[in-house]
PDB file of N, CA and C in Angstrom:
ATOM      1  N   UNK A   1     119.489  19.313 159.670  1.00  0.00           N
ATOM      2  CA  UNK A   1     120.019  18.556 158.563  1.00  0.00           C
ATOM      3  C   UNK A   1     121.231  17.779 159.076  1.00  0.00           C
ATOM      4  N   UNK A   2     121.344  16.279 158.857  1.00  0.00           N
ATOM      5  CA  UNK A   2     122.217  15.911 158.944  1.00  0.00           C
ATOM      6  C   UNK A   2     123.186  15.594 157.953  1.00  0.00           C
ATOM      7  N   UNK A   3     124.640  15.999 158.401  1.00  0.00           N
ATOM      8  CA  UNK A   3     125.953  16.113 157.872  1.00  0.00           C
ATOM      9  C   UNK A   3     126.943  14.569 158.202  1.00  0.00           C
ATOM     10  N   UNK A   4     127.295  14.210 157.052  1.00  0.00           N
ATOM     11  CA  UNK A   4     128.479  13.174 157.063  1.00  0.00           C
ATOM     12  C   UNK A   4     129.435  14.223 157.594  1.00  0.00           C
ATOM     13  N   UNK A   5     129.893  13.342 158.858  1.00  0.00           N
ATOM     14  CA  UNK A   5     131.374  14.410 159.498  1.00  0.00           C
ATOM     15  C   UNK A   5     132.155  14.228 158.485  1.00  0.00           C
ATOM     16  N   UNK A   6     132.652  15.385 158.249  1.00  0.00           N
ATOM     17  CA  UNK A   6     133.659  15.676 157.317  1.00  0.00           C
ATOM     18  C   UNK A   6     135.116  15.697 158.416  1.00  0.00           C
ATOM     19  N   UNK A   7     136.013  15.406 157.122  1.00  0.00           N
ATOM     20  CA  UNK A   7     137.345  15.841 158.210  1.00  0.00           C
ATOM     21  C   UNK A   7     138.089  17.627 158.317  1.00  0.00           C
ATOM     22  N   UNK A   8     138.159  17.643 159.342  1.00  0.00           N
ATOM     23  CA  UNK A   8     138.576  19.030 160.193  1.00  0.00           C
ATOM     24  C   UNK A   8     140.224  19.632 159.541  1.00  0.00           C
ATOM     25  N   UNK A   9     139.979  20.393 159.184  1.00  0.00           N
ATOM     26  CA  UNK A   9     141.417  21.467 159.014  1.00  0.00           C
ATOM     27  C   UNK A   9     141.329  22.903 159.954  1.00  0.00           C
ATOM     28  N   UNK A  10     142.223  22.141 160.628  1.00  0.00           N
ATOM     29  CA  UNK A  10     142.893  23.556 161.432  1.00  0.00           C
ATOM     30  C   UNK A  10     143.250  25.001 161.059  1.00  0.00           C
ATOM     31  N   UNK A  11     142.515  25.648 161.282  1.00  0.00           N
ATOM     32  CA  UNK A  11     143.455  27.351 160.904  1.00  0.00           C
ATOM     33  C   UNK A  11     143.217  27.713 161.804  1.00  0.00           C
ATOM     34  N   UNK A  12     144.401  29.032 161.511  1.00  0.00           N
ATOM     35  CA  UNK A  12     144.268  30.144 162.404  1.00  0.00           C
ATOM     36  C   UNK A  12     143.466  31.522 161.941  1.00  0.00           C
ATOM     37  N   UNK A  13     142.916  32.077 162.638  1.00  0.00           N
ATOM     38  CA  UNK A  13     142.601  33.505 162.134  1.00  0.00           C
ATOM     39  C   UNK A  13     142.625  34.512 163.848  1.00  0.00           C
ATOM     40  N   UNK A  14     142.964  35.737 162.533  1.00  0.00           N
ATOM     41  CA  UNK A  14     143.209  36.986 164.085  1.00  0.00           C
ATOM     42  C   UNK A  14     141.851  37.573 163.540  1.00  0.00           C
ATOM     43  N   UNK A  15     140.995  38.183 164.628  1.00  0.00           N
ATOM     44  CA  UNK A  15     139.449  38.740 164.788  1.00  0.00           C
ATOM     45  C   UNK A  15     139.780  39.983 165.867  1.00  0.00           C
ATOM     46  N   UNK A  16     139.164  40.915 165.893  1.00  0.00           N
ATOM     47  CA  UNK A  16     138.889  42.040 166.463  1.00  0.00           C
ATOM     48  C   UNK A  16     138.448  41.045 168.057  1.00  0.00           C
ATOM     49  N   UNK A  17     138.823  41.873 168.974  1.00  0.00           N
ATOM     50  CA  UNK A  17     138.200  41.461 170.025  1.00  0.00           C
ATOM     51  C   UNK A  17     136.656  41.772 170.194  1.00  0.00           C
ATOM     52  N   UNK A  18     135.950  42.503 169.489  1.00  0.00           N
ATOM     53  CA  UNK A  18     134.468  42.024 169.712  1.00  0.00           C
ATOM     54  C   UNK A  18     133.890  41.208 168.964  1.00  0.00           C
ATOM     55  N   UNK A  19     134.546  40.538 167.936  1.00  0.00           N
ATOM     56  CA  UNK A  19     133.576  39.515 167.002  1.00  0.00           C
ATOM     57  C   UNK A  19     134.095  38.182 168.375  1.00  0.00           C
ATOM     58  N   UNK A  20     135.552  38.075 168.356  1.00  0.00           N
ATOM     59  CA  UNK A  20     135.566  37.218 169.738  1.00  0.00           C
ATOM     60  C   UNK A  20     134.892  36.994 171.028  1.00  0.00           C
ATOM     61  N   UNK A  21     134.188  38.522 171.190  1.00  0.00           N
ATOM     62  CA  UNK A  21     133.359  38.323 172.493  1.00  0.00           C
ATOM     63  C   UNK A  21     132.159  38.003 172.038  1.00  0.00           C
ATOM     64  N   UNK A  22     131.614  38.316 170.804  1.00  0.00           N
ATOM     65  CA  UNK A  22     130.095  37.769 170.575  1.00  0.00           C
ATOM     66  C   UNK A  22     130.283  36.046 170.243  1.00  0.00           C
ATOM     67  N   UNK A  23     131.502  35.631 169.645  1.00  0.00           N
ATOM     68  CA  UNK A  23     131.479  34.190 169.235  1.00  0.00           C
ATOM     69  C   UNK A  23     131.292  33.880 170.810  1.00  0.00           C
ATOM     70  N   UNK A  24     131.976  33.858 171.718  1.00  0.00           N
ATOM     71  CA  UNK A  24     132.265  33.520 173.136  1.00  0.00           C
ATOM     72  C   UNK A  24     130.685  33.545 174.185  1.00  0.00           C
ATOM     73  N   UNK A  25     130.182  34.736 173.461  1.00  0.00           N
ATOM     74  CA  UNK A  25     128.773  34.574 174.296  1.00  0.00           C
ATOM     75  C   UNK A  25     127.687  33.855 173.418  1.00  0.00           C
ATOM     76  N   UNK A  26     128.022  33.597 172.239  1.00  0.00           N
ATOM     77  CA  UNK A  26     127.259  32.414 171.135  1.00  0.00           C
ATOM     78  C   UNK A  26     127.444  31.267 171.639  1.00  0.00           C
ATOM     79  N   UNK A  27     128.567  30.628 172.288  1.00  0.00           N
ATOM     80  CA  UNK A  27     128.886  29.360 172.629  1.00  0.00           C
ATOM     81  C   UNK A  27     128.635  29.161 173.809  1.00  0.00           C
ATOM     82  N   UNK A  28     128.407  30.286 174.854  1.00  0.00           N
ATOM     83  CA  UNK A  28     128.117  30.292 176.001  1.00  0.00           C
ATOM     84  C   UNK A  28     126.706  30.113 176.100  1.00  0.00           C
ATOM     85  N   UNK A  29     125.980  30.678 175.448  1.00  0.00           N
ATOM     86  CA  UNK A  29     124.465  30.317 175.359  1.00  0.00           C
ATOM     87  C   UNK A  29     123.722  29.114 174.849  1.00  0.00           C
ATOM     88  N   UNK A  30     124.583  28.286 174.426  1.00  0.00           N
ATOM     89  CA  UNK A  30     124.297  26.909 173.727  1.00  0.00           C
ATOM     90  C   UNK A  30     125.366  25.884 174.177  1.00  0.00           C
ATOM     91  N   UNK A  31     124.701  25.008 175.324  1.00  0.00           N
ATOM     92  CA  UNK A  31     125.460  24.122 175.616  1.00  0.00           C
ATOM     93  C   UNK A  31     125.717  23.287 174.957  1.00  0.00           C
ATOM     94  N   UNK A  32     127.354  23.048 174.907  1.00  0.00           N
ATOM     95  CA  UNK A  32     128.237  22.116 174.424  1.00  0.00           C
ATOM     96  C   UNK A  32     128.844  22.740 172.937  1.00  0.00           C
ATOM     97  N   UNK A  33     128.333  23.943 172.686  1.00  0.00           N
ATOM     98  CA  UNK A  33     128.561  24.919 171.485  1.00  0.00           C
ATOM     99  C   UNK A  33     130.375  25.518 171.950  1.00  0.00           C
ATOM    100  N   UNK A  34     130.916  24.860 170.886  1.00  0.00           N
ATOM    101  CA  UNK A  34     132.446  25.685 170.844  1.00  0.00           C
ATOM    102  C   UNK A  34     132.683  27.124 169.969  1.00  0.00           C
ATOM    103  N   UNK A  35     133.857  27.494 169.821  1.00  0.00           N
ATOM    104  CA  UNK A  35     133.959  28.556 169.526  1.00  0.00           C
ATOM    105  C   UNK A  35     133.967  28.179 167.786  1.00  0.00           C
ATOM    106  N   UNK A  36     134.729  26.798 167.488  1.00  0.00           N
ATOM    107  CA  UNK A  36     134.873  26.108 166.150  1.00  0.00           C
ATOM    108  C   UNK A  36     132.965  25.715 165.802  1.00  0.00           C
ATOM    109  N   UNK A  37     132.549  25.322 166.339  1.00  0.00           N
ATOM    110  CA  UNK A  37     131.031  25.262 165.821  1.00  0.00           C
ATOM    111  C   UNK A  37     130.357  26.433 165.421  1.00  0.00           C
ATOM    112  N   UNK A  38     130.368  27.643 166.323  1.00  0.00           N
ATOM    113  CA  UNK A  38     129.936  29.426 166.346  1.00  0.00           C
ATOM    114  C   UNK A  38     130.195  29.492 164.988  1.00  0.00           C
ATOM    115  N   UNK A  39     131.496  29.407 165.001  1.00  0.00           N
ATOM    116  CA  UNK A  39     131.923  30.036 163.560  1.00  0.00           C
ATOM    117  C   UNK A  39     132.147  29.398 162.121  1.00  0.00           C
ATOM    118  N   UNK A  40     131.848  28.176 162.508  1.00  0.00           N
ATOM    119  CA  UNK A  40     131.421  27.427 161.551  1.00  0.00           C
ATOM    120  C   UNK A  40     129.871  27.321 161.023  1.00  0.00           C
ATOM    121  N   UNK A  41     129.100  27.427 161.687  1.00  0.00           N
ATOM    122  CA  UNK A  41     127.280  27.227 161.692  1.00  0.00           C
ATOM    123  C   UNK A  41     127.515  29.077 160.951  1.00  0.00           C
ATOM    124  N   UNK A  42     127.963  30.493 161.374  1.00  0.00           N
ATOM    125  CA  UNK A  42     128.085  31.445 160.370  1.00  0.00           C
ATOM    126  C   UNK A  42     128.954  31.100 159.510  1.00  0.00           C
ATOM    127  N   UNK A  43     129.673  31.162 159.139  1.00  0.00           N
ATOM    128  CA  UNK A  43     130.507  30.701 157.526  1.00  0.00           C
ATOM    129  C   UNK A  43     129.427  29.964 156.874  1.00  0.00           C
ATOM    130  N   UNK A  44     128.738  28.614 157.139  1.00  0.00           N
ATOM    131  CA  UNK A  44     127.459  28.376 156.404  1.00  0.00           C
ATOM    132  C   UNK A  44     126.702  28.293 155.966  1.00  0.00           C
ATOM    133  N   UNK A  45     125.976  29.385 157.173  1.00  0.00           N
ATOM    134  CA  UNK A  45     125.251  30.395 156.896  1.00  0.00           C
ATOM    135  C   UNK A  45     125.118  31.925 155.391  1.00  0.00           C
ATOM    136  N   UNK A  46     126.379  32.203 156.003  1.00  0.00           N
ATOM    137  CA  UNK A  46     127.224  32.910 154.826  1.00  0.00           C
ATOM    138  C   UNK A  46     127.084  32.279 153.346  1.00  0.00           C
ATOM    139  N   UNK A  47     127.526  31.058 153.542  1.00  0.00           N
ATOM    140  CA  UNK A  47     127.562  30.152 152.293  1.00  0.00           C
ATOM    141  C   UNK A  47     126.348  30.155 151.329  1.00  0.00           C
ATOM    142  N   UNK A  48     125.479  29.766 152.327  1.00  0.00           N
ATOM    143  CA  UNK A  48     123.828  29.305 151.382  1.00  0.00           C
ATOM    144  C   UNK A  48     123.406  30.938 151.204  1.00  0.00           C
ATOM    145  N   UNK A  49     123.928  31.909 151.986  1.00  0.00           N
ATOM    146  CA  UNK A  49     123.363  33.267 151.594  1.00  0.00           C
ATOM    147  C   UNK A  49     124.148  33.479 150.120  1.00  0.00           C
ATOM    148  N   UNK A  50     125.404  33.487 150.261  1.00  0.00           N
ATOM    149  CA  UNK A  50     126.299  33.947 149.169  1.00  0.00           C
ATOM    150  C   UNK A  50     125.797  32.857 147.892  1.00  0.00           C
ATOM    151  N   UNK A  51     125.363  31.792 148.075  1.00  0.00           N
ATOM    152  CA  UNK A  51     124.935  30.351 146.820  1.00  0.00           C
ATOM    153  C   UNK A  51     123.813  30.993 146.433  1.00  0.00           C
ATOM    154  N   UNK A  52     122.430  31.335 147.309  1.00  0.00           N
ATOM    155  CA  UNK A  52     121.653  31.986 146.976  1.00  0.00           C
ATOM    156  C   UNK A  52     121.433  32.993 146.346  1.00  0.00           C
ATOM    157  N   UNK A  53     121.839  34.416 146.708  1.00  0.00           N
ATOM    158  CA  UNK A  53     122.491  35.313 145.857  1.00  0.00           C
ATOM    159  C   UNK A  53     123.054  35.303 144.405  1.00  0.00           C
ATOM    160  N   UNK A  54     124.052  34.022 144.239  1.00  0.00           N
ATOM    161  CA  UNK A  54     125.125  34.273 142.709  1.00  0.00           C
ATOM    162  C   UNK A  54     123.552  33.872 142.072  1.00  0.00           C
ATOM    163  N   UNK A  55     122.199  32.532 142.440  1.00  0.00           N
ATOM    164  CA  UNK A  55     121.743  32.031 141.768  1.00  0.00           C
ATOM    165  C   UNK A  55     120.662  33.322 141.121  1.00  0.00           C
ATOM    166  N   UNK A  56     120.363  33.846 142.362  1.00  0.00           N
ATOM    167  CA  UNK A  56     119.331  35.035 141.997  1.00  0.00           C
ATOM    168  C   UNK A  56     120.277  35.928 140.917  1.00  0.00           C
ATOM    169  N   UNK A  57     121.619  36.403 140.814  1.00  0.00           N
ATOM    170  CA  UNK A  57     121.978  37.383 140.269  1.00  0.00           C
ATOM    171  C   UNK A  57     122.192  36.631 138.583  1.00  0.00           C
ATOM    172  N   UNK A  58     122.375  35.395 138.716  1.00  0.00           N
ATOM    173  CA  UNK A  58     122.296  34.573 137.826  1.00  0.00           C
ATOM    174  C   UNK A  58     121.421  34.908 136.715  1.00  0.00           C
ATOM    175  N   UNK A  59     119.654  34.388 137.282  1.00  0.00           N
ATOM    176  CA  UNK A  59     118.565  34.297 137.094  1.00  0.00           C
ATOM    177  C   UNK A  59     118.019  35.810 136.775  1.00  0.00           C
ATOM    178  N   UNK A  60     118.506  36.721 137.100  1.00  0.00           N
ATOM    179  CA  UNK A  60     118.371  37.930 136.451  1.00  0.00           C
ATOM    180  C   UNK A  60     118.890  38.609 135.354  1.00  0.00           C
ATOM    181  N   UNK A  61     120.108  38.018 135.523  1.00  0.00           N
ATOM    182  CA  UNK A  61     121.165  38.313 134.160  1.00  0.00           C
ATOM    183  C   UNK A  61     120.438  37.248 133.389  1.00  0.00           C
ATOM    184  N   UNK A  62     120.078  36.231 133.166  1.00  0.00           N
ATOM    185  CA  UNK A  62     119.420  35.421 132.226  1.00  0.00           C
ATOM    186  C   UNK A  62     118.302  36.129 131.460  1.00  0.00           C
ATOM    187  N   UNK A  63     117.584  36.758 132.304  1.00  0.00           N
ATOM    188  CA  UNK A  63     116.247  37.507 131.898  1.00  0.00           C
ATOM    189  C   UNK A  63     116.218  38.714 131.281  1.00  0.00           C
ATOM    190  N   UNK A  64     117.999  39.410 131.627  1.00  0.00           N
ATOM    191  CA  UNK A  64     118.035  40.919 130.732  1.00  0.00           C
ATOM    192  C   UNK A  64     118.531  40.365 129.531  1.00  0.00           C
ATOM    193  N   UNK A  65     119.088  39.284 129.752  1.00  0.00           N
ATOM    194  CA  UNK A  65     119.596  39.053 127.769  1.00  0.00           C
ATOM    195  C   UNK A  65     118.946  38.094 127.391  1.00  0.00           C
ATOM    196  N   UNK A  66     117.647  38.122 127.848  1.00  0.00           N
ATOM    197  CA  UNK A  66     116.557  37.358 126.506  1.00  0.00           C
ATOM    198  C   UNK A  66     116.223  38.157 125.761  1.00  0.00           C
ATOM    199  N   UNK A  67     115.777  38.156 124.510  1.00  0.00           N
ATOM    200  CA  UNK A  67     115.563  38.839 123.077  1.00  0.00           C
ATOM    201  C   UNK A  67     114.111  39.015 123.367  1.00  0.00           C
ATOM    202  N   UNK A  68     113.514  39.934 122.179  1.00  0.00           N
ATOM    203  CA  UNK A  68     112.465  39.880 121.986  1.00  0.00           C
ATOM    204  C   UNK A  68     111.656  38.311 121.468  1.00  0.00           C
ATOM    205  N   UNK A  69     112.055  37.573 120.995  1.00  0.00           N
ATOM    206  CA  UNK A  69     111.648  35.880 120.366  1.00  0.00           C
ATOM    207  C   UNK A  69     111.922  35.157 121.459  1.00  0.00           C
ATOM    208  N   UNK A  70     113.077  35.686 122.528  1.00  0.00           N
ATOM    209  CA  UNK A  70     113.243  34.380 123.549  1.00  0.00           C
ATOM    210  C   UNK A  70     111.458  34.760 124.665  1.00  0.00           C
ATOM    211  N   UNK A  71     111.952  36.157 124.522  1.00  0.00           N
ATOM    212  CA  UNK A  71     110.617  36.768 125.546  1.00  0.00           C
ATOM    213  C   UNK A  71     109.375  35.967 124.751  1.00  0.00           C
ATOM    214  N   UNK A  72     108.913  35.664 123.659  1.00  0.00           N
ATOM    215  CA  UNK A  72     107.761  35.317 123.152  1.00  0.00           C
ATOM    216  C   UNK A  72     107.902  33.880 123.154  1.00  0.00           C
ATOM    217  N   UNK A  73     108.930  33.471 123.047  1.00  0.00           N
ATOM    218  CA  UNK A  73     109.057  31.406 123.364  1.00  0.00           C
ATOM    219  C   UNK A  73     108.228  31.425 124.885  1.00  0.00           C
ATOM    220  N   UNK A  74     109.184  32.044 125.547  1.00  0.00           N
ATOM    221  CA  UNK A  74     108.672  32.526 127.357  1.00  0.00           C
ATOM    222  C   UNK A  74     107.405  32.341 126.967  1.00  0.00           C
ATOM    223  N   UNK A  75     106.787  33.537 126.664  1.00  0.00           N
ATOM    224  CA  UNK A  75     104.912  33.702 126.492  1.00  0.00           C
ATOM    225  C   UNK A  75     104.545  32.359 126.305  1.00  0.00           C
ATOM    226  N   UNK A  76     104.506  31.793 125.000  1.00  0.00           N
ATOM    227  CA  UNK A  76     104.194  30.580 124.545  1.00  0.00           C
ATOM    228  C   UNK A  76     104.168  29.508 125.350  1.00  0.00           C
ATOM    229  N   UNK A  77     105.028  29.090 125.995  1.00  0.00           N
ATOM    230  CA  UNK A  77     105.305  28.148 127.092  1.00  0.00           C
ATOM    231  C   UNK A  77     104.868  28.293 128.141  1.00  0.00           C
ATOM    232  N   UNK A  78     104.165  29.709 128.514  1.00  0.00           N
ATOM    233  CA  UNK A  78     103.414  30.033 129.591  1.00  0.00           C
ATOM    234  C   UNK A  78     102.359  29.469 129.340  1.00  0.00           C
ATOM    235  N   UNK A  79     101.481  29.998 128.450  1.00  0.00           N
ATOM    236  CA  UNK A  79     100.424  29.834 127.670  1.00  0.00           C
ATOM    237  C   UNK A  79     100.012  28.368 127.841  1.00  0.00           C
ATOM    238  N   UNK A  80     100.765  27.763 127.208  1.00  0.00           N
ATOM    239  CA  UNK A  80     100.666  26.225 126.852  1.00  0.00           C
ATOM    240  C   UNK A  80     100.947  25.487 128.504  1.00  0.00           C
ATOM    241  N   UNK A  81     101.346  25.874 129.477  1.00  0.00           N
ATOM    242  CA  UNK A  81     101.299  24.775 130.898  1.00  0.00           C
ATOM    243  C   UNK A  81      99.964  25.648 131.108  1.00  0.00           C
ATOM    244  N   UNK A  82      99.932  27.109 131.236  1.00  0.00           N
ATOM    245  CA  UNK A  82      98.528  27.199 131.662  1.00  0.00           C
ATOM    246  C   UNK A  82      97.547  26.642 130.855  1.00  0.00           C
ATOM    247  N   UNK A  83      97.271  26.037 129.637  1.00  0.00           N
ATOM    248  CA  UNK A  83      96.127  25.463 128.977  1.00  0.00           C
ATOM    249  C   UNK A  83      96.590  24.119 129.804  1.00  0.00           C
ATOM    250  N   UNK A  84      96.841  23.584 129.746  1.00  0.00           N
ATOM    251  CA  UNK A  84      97.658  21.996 130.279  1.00  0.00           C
ATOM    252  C   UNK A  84      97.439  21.510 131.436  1.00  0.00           C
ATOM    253  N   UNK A  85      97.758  22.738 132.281  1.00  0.00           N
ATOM    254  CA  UNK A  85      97.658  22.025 133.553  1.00  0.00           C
ATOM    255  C   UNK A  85      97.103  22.959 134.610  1.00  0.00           C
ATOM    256  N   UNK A  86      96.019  24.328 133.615  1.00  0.00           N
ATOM    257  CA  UNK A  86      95.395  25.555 134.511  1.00  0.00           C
ATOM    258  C   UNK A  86      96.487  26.344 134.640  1.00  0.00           C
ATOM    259  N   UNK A  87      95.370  27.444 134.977  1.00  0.00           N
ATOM    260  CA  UNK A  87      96.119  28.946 135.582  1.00  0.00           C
ATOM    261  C   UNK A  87      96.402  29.074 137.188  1.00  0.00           C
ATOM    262  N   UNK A  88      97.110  29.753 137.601  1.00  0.00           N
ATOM    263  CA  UNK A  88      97.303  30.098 138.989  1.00  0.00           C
ATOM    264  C   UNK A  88      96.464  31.170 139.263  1.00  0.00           C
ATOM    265  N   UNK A  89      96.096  31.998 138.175  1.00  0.00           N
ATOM    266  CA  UNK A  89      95.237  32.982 138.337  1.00  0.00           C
ATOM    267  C   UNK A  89      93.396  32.023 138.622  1.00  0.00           C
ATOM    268  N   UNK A  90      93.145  31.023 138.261  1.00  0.00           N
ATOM    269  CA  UNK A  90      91.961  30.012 137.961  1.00  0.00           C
ATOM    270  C   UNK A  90      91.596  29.721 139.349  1.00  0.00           C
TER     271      UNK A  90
END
């Protein structure tokens, strides 16, 4: 995927010396890979996991507080794309 370069902010962070030695052999195994890319490509990673997640925990909490009438709108609307446009079961 390509990214509009964004502009760069500097921090600092202190890390255990073995998350440092695995970033170090991450960048070592991928030429032209810095230690700021390593740990940027995980934080990202992180990101779309953690985006993914709130949406699923979202999408579940939506589904425990439907009612008995929201659950039967649900049915209905099932019903009606499967007459419409077939079953997946078909």
């Amino acid at each position: 995927m390509l990214r509009m370069t964004q502009p760069r902010h500097k921090v600092s962070l202190s890390l255990p010396a073995d998350l440092v030695a695995w970033i170090d052999r991450q960048a070592a195994r991928q030429r032209g890979a810095t230690r700021s890319g390593i740990v940027e490509r995980a934080v990202r990673s992180w990101a779309r996991r953690s985006a993914a997640k709130d949406i699923e925990d979202a999408t579940v909490a939506y589904y425990q507080a439907m009612t008995s009438a929201d659950h039967r709108e649900d049915e209905a609307w099932s019903r009606l794309g499967d007459d419409t446009f077939g079953s997946e079961e078909a």
